[in-house]
Protein backbone atom coordinates (compact mmCIF):
# COMPACT_ATOMS: atom_id res chain seq x y z
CA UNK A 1 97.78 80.46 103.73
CA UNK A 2 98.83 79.17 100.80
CA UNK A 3 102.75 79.20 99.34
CA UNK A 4 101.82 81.53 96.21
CA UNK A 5 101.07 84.45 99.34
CA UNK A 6 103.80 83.65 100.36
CA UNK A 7 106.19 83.59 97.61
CA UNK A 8 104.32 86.64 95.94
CA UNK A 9 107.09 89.37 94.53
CA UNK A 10 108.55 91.86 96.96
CA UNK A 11 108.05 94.63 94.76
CA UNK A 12 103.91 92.99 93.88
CA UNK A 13 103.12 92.90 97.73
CA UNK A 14 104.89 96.22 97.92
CA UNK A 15 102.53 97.88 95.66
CA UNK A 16 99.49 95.91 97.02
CA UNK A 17 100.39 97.19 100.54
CA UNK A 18 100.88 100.74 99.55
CA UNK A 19 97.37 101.11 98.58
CA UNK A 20 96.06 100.01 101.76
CA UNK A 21 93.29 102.19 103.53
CA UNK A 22 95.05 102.61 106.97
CA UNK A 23 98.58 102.04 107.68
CA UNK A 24 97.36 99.47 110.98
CA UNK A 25 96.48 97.56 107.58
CA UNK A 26 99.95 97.11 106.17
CA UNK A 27 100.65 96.22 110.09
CA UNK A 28 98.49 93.46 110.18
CA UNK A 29 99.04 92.17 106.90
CA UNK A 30 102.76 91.84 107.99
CA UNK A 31 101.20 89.52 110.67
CA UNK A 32 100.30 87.14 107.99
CA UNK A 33 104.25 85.63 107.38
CA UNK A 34 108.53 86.14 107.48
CA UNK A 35 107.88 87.00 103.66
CA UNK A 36 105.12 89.61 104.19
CA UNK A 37 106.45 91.25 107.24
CA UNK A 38 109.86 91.89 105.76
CA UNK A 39 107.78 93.48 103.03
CA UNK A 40 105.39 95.37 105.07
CA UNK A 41 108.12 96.97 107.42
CA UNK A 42 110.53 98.62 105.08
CA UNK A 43 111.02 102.20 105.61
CA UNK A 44 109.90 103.13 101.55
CA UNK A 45 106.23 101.69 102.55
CA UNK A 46 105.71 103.65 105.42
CA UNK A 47 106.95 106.70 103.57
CA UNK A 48 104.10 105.91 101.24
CA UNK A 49 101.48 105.02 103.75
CA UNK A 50 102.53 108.26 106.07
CA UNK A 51 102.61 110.66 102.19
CA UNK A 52 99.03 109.37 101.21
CA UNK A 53 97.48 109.93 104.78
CA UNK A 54 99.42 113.41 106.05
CA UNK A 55 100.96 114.93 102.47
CA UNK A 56 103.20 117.37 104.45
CA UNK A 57 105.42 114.53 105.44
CA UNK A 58 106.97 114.40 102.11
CA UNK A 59 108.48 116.95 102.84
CA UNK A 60 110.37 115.48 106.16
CA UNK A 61 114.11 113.99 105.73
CA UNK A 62 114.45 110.92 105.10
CA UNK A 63 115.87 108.94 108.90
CA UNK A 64 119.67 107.81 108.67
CA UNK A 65 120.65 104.22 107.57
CA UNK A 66 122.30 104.14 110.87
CA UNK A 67 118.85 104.68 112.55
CA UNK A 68 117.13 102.13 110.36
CA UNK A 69 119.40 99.15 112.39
């Protein structure tokens, strides 16, 4: 890998990663570095990922910051 993946903007790879087909994509993407997999497991991703796939889930509340830990 080279260090422009890895230095990419947060809020770039987040939008790259929230298009993603499948959310075991975004999983294994966050295999590729520190940078990426601090990206690709944030809480506002997986929101996205879980919206796109199963729409009803916007609708769930949002887990505590004390959960998030």
């Amino acid at each position: 890998m080279t260090d422009a993946f890895a230095t990419l903007n947060p809020d770039l790879l987040h939008l790259c990663l929230s298009h993603v087909a499948h959310g075991r994509d975004a999983a294994r993407a966050g295999a590729t570095c520190k940078h990426w997999r601090a990206v690709a497991s944030t809480e506002r991703l997986w929101r996205e990922i879980c919206v796109k796939r199963w729409p009803s889930t916007a609708k769930l509340p949002r887990a505590p910051a004390s959960h998030l830990e």
